[in-house]
N, C-alpha and C. Protein backbone atom coordinates (compact mmCIF):
# COMPACT_ATOMS: atom_id res chain seq x y z
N UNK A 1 0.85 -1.18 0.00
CA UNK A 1 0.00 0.00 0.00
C UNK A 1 0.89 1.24 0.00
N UNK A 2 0.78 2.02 -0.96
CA UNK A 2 1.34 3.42 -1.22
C UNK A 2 0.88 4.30 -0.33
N UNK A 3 2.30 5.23 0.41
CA UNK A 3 1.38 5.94 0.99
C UNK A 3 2.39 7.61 0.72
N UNK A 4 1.60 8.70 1.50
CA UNK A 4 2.54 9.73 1.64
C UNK A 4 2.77 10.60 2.59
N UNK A 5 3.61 11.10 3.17
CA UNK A 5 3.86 11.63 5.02
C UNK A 5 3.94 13.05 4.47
N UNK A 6 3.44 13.70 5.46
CA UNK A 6 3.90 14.94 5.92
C UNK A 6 3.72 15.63 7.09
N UNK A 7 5.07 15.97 7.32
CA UNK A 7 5.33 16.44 8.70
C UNK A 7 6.80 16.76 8.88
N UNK A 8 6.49 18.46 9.39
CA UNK A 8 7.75 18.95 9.78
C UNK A 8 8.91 18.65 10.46
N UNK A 9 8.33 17.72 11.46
CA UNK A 9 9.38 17.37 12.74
C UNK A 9 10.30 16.28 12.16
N UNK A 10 11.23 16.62 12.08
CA UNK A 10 12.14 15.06 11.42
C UNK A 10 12.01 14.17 12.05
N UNK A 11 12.32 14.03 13.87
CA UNK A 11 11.99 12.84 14.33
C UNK A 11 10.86 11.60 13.95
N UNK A 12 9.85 12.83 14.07
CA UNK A 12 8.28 11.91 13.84
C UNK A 12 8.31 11.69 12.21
N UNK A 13 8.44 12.45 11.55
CA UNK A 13 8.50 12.18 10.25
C UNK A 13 9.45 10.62 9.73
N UNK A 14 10.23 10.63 10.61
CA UNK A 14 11.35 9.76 10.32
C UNK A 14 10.81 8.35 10.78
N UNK A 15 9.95 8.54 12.22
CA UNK A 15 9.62 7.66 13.13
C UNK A 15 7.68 6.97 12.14
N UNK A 16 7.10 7.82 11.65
CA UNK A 16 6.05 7.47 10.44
C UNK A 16 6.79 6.72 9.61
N UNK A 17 7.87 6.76 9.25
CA UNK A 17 8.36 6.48 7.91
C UNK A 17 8.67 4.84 8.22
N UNK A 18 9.21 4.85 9.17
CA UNK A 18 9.76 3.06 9.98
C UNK A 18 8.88 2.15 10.39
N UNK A 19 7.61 3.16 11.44
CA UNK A 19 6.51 2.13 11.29
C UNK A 19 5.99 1.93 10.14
N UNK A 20 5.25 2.68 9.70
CA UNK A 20 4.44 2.34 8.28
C UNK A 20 5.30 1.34 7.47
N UNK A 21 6.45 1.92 7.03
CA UNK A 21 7.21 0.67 6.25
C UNK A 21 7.47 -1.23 6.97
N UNK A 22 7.28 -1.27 8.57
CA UNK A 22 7.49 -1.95 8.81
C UNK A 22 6.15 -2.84 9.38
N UNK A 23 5.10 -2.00 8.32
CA UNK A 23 3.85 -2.78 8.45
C UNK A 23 3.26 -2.94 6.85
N UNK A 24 4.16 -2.73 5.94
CA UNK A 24 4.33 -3.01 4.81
C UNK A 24 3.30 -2.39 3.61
N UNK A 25 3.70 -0.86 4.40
CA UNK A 25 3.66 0.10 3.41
C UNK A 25 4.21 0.29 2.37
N UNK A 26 4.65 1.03 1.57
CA UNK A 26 5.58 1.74 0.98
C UNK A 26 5.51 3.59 0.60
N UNK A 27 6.76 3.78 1.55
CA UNK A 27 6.20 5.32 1.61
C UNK A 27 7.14 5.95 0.24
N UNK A 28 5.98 6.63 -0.96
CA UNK A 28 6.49 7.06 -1.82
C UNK A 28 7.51 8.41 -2.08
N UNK A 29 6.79 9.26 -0.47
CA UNK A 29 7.57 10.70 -0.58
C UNK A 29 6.52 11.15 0.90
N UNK A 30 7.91 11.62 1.71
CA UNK A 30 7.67 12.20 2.78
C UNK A 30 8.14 13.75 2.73
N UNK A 31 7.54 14.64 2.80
CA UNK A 31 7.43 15.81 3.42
C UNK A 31 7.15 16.71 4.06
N UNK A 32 8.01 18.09 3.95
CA UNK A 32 7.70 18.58 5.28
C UNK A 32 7.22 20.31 5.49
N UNK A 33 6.29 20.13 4.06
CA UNK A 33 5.99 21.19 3.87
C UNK A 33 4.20 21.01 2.97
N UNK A 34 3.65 22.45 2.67
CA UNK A 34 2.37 22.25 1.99
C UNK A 34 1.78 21.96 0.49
N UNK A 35 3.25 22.70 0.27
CA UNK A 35 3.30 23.12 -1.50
C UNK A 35 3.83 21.64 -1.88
N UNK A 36 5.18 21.29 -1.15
CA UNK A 36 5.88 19.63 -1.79
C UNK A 36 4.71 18.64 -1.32
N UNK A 37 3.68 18.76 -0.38
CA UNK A 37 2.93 18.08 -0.12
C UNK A 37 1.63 17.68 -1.34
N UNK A 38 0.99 18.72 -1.71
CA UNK A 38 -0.22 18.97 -2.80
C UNK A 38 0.78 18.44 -4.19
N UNK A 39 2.23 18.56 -4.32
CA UNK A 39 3.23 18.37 -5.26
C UNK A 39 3.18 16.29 -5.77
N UNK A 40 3.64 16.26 -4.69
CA UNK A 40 3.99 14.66 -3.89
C UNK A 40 1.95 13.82 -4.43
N UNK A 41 1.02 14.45 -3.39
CA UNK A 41 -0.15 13.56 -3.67
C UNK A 41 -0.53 13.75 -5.19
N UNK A 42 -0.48 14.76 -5.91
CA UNK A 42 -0.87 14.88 -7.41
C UNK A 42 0.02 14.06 -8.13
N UNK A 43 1.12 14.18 -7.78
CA UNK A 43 2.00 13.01 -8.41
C UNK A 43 2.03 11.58 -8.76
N UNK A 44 1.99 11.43 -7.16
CA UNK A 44 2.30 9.75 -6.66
C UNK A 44 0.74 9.53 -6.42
N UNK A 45 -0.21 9.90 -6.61
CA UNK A 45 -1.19 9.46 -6.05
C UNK A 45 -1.53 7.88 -5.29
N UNK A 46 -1.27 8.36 -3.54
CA UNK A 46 -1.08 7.41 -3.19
C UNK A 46 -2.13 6.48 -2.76
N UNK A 47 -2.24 5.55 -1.97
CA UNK A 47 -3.35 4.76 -1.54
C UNK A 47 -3.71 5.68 -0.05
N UNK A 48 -3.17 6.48 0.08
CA UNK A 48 -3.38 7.08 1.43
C UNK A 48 -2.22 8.44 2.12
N UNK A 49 -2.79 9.27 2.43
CA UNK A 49 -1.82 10.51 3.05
C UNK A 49 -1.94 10.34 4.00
N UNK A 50 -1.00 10.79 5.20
CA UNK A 50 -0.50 11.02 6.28
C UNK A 50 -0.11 12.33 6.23
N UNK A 51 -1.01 13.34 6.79
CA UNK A 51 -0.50 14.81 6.79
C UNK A 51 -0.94 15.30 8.64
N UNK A 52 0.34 16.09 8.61
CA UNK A 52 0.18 17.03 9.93
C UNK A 52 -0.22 18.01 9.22
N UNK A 53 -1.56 19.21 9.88
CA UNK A 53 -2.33 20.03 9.99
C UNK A 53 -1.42 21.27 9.46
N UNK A 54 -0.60 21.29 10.55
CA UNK A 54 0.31 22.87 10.37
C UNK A 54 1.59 22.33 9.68
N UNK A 55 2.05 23.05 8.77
CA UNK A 55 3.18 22.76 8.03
C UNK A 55 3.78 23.83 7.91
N UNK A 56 4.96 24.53 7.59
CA UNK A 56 5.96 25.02 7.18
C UNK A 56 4.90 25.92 5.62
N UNK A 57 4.84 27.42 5.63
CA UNK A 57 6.04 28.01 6.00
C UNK A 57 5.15 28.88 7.40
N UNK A 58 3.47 28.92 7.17
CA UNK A 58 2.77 29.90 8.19
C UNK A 58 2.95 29.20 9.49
N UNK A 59 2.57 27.64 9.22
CA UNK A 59 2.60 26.78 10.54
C UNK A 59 1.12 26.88 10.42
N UNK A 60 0.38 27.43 10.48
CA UNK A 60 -1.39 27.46 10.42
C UNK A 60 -2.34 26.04 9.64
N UNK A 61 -2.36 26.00 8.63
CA UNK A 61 -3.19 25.20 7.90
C UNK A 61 -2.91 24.54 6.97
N UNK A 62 -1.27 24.96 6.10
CA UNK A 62 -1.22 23.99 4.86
C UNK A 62 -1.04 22.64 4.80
N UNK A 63 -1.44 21.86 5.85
CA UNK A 63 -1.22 20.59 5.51
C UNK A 63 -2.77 20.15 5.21
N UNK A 64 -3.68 20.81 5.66
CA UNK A 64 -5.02 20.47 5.42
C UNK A 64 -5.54 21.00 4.07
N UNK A 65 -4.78 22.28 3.91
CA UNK A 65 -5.33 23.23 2.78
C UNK A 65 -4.73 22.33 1.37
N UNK A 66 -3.29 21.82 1.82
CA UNK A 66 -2.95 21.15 0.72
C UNK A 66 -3.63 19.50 0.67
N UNK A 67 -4.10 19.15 1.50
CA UNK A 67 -5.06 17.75 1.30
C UNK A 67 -6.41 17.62 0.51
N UNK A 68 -6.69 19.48 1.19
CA UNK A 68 -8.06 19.19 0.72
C UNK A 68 -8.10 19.72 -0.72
N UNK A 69 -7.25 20.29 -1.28
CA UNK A 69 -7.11 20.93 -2.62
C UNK A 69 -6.84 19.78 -3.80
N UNK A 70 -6.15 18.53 -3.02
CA UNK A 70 -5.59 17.33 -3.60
C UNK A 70 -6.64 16.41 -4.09
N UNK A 71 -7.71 16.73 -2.72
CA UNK A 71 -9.21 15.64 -2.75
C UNK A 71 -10.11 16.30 -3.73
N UNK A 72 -9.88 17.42 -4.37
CA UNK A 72 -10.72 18.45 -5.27
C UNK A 72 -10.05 18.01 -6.76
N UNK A 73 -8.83 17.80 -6.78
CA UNK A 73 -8.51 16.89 -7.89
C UNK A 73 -8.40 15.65 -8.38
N UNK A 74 -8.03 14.84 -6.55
CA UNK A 74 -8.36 13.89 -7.15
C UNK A 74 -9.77 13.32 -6.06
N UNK A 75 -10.75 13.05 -6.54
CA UNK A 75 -11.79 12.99 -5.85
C UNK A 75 -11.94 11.40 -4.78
N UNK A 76 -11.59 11.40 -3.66
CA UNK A 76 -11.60 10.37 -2.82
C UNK A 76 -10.40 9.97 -2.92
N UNK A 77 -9.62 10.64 -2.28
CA UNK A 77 -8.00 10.86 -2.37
C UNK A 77 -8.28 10.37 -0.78
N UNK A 78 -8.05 9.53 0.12
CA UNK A 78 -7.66 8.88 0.97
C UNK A 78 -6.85 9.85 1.84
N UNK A 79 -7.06 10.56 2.88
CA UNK A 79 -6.08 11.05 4.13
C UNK A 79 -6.90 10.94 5.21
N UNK A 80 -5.61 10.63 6.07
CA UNK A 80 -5.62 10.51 7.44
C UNK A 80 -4.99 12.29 7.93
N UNK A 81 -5.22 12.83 8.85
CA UNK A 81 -5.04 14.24 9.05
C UNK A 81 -4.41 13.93 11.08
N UNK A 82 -3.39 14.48 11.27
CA UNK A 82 -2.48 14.45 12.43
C UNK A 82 -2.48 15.57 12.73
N UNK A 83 -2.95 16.10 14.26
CA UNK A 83 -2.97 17.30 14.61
C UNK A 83 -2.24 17.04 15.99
N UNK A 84 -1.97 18.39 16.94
CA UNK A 84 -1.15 18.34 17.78
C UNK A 84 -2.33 18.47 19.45
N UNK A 85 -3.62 19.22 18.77
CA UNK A 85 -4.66 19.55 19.51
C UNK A 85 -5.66 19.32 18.91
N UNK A 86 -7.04 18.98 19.50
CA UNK A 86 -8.22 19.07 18.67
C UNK A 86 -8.42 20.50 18.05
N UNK A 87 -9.36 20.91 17.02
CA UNK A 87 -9.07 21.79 16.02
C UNK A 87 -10.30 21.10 15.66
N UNK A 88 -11.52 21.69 16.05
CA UNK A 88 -12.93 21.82 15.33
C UNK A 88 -12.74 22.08 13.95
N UNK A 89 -12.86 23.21 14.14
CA UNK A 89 -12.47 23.86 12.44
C UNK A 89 -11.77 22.96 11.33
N UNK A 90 -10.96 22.20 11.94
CA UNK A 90 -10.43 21.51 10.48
C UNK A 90 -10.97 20.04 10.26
N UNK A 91 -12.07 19.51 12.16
CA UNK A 91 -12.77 18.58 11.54
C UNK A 91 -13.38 18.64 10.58
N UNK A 92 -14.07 19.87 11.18
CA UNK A 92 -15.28 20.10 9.74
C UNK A 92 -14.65 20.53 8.53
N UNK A 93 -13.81 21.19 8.22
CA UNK A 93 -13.62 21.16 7.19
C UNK A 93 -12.94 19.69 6.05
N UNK A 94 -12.28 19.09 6.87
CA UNK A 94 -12.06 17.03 6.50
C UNK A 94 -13.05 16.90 5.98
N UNK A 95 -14.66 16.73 7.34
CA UNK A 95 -16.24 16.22 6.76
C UNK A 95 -16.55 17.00 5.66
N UNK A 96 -16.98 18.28 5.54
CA UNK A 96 -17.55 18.88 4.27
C UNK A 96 -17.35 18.00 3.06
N UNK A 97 -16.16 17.30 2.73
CA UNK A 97 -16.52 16.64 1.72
C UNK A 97 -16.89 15.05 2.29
N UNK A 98 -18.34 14.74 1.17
CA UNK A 98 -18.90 13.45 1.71
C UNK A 98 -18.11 12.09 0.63
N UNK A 99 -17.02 12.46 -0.27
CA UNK A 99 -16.31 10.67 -0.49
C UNK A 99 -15.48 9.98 0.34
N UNK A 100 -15.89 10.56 1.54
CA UNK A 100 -15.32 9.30 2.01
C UNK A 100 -13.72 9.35 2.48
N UNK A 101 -12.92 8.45 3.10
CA UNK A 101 -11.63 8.01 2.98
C UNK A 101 -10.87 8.85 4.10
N UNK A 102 -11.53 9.76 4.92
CA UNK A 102 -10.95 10.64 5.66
C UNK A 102 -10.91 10.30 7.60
N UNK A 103 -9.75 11.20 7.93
CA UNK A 103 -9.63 10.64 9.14
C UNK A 103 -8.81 11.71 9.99
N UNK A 104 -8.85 11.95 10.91
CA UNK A 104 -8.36 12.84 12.29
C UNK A 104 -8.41 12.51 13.08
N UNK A 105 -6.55 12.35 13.36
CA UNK A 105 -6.57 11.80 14.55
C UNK A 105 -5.13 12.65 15.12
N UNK A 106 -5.21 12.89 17.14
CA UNK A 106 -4.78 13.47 17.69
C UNK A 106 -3.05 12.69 17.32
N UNK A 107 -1.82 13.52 17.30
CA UNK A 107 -0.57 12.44 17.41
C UNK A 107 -0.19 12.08 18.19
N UNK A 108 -0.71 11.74 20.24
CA UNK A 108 -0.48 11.13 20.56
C UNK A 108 -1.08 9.45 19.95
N UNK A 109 -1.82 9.21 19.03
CA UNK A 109 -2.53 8.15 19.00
C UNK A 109 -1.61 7.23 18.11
N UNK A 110 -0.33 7.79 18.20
CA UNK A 110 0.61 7.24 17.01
C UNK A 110 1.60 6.38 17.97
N UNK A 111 1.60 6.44 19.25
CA UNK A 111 2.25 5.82 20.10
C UNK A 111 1.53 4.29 20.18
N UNK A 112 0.40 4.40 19.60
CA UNK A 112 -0.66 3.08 19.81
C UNK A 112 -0.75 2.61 18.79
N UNK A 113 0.37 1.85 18.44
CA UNK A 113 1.28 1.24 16.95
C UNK A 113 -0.45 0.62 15.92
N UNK A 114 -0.36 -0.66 16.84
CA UNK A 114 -2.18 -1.18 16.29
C UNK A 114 -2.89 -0.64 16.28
N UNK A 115 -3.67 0.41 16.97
CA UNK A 115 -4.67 1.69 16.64
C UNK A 115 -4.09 2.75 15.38
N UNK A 116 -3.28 2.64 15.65
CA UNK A 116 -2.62 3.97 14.12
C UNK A 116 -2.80 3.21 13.18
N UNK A 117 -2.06 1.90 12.73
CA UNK A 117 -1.86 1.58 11.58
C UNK A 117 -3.77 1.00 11.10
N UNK A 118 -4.24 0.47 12.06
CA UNK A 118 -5.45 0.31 11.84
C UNK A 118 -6.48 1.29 11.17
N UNK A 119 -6.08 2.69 11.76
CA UNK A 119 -6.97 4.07 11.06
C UNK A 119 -6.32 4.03 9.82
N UNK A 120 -5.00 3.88 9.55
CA UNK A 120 -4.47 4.06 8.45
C UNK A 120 -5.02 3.49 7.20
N UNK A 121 -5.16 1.87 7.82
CA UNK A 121 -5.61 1.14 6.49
C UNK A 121 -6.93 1.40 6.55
N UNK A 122 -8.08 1.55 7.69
CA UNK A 122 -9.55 1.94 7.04
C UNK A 122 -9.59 3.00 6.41
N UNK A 123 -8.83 3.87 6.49
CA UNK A 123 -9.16 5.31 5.13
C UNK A 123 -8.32 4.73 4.56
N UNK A 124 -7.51 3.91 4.14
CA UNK A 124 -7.10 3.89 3.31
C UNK A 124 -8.31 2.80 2.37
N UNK A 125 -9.08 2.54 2.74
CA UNK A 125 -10.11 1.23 2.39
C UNK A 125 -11.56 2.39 1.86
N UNK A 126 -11.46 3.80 2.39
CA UNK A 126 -12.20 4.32 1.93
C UNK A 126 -13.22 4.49 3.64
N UNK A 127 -12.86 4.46 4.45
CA UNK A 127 -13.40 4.64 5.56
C UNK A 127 -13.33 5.70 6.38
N UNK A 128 -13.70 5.53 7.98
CA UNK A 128 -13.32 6.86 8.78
C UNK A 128 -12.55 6.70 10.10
N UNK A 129 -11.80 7.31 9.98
CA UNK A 129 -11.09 7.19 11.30
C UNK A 129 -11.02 8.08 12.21
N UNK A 130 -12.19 8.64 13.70
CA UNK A 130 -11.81 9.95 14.06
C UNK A 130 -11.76 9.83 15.69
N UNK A 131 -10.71 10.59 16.23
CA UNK A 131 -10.63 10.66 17.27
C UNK A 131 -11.43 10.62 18.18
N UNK A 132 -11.18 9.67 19.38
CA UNK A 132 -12.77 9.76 20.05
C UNK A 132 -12.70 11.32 21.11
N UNK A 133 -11.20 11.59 21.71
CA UNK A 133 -11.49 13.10 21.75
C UNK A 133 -12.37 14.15 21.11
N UNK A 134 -11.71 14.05 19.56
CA UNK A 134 -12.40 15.10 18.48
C UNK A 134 -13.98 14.48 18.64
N UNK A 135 -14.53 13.59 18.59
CA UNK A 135 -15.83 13.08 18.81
C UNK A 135 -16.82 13.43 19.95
N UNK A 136 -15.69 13.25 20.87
CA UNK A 136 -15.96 13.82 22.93
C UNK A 136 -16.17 15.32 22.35
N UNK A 137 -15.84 16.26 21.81
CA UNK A 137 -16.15 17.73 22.02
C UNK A 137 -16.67 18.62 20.97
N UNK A 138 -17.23 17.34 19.66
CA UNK A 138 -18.19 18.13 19.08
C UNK A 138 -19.66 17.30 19.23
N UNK A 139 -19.50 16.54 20.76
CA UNK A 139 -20.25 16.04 21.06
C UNK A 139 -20.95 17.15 22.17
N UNK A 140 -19.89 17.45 22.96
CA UNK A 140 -19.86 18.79 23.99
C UNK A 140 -20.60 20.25 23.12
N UNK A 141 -19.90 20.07 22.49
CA UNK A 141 -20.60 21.58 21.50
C UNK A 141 -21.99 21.10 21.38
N UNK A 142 -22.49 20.25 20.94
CA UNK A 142 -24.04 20.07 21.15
C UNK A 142 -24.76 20.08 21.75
N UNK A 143 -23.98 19.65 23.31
CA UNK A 143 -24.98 18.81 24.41
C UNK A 143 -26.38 20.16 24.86
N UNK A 144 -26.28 21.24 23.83
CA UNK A 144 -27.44 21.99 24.36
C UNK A 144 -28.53 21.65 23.43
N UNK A 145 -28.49 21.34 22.22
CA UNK A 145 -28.92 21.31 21.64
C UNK A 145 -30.19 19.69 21.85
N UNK A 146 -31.36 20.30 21.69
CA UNK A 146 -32.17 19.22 22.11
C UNK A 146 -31.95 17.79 20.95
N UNK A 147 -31.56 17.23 20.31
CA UNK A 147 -31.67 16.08 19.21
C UNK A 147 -30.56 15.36 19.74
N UNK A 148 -29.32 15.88 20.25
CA UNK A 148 -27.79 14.58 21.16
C UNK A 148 -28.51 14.65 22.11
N UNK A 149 -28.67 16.33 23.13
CA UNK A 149 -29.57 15.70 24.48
C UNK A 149 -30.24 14.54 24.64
N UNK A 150 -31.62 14.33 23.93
CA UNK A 150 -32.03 13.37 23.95
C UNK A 150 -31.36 11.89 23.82
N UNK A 151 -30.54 12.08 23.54
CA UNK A 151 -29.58 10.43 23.31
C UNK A 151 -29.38 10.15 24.92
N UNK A 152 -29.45 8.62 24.87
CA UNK A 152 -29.38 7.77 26.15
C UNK A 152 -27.86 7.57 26.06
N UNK A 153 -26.94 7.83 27.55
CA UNK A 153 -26.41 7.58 27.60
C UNK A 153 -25.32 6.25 26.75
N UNK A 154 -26.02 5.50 26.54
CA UNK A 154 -25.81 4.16 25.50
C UNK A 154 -25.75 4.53 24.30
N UNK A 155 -26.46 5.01 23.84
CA UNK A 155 -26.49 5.84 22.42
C UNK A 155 -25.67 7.26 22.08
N UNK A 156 -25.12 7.37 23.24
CA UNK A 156 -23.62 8.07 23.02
C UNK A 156 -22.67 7.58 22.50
N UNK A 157 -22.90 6.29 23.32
CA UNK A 157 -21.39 5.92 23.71
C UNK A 157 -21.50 5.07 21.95
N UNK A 158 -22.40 4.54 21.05
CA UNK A 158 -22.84 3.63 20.82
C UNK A 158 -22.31 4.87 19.05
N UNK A 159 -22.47 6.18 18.97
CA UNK A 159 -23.03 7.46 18.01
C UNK A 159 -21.04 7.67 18.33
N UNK A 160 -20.46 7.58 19.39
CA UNK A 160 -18.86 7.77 19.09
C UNK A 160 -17.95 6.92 18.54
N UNK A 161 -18.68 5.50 19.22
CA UNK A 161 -17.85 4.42 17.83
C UNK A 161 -18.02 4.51 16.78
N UNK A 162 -19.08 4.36 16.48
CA UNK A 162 -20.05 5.02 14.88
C UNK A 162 -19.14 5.90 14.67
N UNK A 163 -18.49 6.90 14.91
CA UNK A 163 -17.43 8.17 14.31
C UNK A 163 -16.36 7.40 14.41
N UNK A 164 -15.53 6.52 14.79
CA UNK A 164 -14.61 6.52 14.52
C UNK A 164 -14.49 5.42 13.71
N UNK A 165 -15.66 4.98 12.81
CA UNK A 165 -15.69 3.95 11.70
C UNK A 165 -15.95 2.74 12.58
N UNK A 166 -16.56 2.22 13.28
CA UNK A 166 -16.41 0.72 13.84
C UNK A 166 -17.64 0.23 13.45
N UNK A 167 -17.41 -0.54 12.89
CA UNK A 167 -18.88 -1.43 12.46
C UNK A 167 -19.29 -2.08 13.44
N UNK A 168 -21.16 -2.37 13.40
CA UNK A 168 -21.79 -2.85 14.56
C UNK A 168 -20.97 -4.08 15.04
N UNK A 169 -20.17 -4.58 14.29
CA UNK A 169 -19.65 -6.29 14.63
C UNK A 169 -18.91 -5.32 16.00
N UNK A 170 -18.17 -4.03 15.34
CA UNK A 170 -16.73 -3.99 16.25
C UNK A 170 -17.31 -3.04 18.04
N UNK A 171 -18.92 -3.03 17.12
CA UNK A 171 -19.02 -1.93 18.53
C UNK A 171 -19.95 -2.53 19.40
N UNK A 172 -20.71 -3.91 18.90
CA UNK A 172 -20.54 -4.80 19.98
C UNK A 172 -20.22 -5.54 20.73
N UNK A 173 -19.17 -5.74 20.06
CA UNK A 173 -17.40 -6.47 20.71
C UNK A 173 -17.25 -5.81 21.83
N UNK A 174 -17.07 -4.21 21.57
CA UNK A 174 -16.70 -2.94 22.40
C UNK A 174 -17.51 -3.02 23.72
N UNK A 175 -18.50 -3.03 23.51
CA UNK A 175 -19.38 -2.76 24.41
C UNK A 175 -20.10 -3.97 25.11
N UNK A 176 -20.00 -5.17 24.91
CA UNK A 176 -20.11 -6.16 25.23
C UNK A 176 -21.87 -6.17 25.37
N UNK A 177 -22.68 -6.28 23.74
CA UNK A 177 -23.84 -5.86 23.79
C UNK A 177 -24.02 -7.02 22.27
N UNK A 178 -24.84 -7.20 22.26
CA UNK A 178 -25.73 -8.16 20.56
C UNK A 178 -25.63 -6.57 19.59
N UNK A 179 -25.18 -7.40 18.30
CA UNK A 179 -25.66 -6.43 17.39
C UNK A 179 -26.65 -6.11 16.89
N UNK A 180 -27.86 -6.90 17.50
CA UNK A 180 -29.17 -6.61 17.42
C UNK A 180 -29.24 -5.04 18.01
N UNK A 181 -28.87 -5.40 19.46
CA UNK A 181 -28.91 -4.14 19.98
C UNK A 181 -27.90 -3.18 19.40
N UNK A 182 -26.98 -2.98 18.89
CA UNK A 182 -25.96 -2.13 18.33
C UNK A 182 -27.20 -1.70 17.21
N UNK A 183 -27.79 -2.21 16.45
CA UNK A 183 -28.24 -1.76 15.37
C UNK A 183 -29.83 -1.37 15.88
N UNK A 184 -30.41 -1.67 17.48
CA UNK A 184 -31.56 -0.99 17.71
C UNK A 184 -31.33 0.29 17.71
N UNK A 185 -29.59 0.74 18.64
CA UNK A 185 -29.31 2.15 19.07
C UNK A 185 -29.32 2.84 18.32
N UNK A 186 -28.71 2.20 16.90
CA UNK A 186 -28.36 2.92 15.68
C UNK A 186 -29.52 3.28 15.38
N UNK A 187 -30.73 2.99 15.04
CA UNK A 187 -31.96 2.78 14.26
C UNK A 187 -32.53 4.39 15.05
N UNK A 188 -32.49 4.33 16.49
CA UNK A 188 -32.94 4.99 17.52
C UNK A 188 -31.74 6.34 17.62
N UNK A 189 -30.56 6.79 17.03
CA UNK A 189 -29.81 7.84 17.01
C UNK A 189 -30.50 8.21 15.90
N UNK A 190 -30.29 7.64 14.79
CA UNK A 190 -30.84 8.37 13.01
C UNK A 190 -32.05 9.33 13.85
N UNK A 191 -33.35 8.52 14.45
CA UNK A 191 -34.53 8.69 14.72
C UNK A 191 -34.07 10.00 14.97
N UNK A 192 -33.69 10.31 15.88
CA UNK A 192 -33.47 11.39 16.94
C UNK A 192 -32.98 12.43 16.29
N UNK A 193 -31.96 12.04 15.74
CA UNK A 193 -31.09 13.31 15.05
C UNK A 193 -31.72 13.56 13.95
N UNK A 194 -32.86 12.95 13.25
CA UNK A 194 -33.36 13.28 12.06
C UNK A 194 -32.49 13.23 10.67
N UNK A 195 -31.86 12.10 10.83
CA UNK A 195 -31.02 11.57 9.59
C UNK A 195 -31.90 10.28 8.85
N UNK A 196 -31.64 10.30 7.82
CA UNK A 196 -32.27 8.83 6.94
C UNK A 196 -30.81 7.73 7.62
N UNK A 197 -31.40 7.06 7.61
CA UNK A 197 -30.60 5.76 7.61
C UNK A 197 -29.99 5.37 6.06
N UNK A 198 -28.54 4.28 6.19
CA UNK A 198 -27.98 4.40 5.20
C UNK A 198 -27.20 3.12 5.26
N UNK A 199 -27.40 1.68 4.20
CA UNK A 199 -26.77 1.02 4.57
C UNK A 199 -25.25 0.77 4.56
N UNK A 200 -24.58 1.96 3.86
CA UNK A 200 -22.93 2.11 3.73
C UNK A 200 -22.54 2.65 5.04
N UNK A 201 -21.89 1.84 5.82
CA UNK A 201 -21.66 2.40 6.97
C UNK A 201 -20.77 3.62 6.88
N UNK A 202 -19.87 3.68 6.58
CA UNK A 202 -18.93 4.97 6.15
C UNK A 202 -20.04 6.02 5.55
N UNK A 203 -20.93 6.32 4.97
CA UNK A 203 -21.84 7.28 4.45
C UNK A 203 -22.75 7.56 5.91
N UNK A 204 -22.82 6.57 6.61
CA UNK A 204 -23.45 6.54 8.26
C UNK A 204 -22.83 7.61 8.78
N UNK A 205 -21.67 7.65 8.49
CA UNK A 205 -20.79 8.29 9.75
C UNK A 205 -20.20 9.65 9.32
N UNK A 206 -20.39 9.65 8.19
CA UNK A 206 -19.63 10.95 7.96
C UNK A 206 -21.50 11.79 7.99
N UNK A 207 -22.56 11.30 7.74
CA UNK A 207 -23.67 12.20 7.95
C UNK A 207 -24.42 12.53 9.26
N UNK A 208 -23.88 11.40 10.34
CA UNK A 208 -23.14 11.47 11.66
C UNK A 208 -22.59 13.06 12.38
N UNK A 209 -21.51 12.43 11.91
CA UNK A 209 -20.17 13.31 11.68
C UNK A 209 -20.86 15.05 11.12
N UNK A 210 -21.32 14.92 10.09
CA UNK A 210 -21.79 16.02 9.46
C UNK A 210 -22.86 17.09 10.02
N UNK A 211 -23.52 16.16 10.87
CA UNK A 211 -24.77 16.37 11.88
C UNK A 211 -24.04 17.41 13.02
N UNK A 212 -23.30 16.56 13.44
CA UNK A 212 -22.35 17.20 14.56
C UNK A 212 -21.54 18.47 14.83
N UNK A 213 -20.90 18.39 13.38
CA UNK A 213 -20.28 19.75 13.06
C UNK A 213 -21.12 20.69 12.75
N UNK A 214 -22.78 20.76 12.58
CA UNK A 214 -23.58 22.11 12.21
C UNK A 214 -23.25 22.35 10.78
C-alpha cells in the first residue's frame, strides 16, 4: 500500500516512515511542507496521506489546505489528518466533503502502533477514522442542543464508535452488547437526530459526523 507523510518534525516524520514501512507500506515521498505536499499527492497518487495540519512556512493550515485541494482533484483521495490539539475547524472542514476516505486523529494516537496503523488502512479502504477526543467535544458543542440531548447515555457511547468507523460487529465487541442491539441504538440515534438511515456504513458516519459539526 502506497502511501505519503507529511510532517515537519524530522523525528516523527522519520519515526512514520519506519513504522508504516514496517507494516508493509511503501512510503512514496515524505514531506515537510504544503506546496511539496499537494506536489507529492498529485503526483504519486497514493493509496493514502499522512498529513500534519500545520506545516511550514505559516505553521497554520497547509497541511489540510494542501489535502483538501488534492481531494478536489483527485476525488476520494484517501487522508488521514495528524494534529497536535483538537481543532474543530479543520474537523469540519475534513467532513464537508462526503467521499469518504478521511480521518483525524490526535498524534499522541501514534504511540498506539495497532490503533494507528489500523486508522491508516480503514481510510485507506475508503473509511473513517476519528478521534474519540475530536468526537468527545463536538459532542460537547451540542450537548445543548435538544436532538444529542435526547440520546441515552448508550447511544452516546454507541453514536462515538459510529465516528470513529467501527462497524456494529466492532461496537458490539466494544461494548459487550448483541448487534441486534448495536443496530436498535443505531436505528434509535438516526430517529433522533433526524437523519435517513444508510446502509454504507462509512456514508453513516460521515452524515453522523456532518450532523455534529452544524
Amino acid at each position: 500500500m502506497r502511501v505519503v507523510i507529511a510532517e515537519d518534525l524530522v523525528l516523527l516524520r522519520d519515526g512514520l516512515i519506519r513504522l508504516l514501512q514496517a507494516h508493509d507500506f511503501e512510503v512514496v515521498a515524505a514531506v515537510d511542507n504544503g506546496r511539496d505536499l499537494l506536489e507529492a499527492l498529485v503526483k504519486h497518487r497514493p493509496d493514502v496521506a499522512v498529513c500534519d495540519v500545520r506545516l511550514p512556512p505559516t505553521f497554520t493550515d497547509e497541511g489540510l489546505r494542501a489535502a483538501i485541494e488534492a481531494r478536489r482533484r483527485l476525488p476520494g483521495l484517501p487522508v488521514l489528518i495528524l494534529s497536535q490539539y483538537v481543532e474543530q475547524l479543520y474537523a469540519r472542514e475534513l467532513l464537508s466533503d462526503s467521499a469518504g476516505g478521511v480521518g483525524y486523529l490526535l498524534k499522541d494516537r501514534v504511540a498506539d502502533v495497532g490503533q494507528f496503523v489500523d486508522a491508516v488502512r480503514r481510510v485507506a479502504a475508503g473509511g473513517t477514522a476519528m478521534d474519540p477526543d475530536v468526537i468527545a467535544q463536538l459532542l460537547a458543542r451540542h450537548s445543548r442542543d435538544k436532538p444529542v440531548t435526547a440520546l441515552t447515555p448508550r447511544e452516546r457511547e454507541v453514536l462515538s464508535l459510529m465516528a470513529e468507523g467501527r462497524s456494529n460487529a466492532a461496537i458490539a465487541a466494544r461494548l459487550f452488547i448483541t448487534e441486534k442491539a448495536v443496530s436498535k441504538h443505531t436505528n434509535n440515534i438516526f430517529s433522533k437526530l433526524g437523519l435517513l438511515q444508510a446502509e454504507d456504513d462509512n456514508r453513516r458516519v460521515l452524515a453522523v459526523l456532518a450532523y455534529l459539526n452544524g
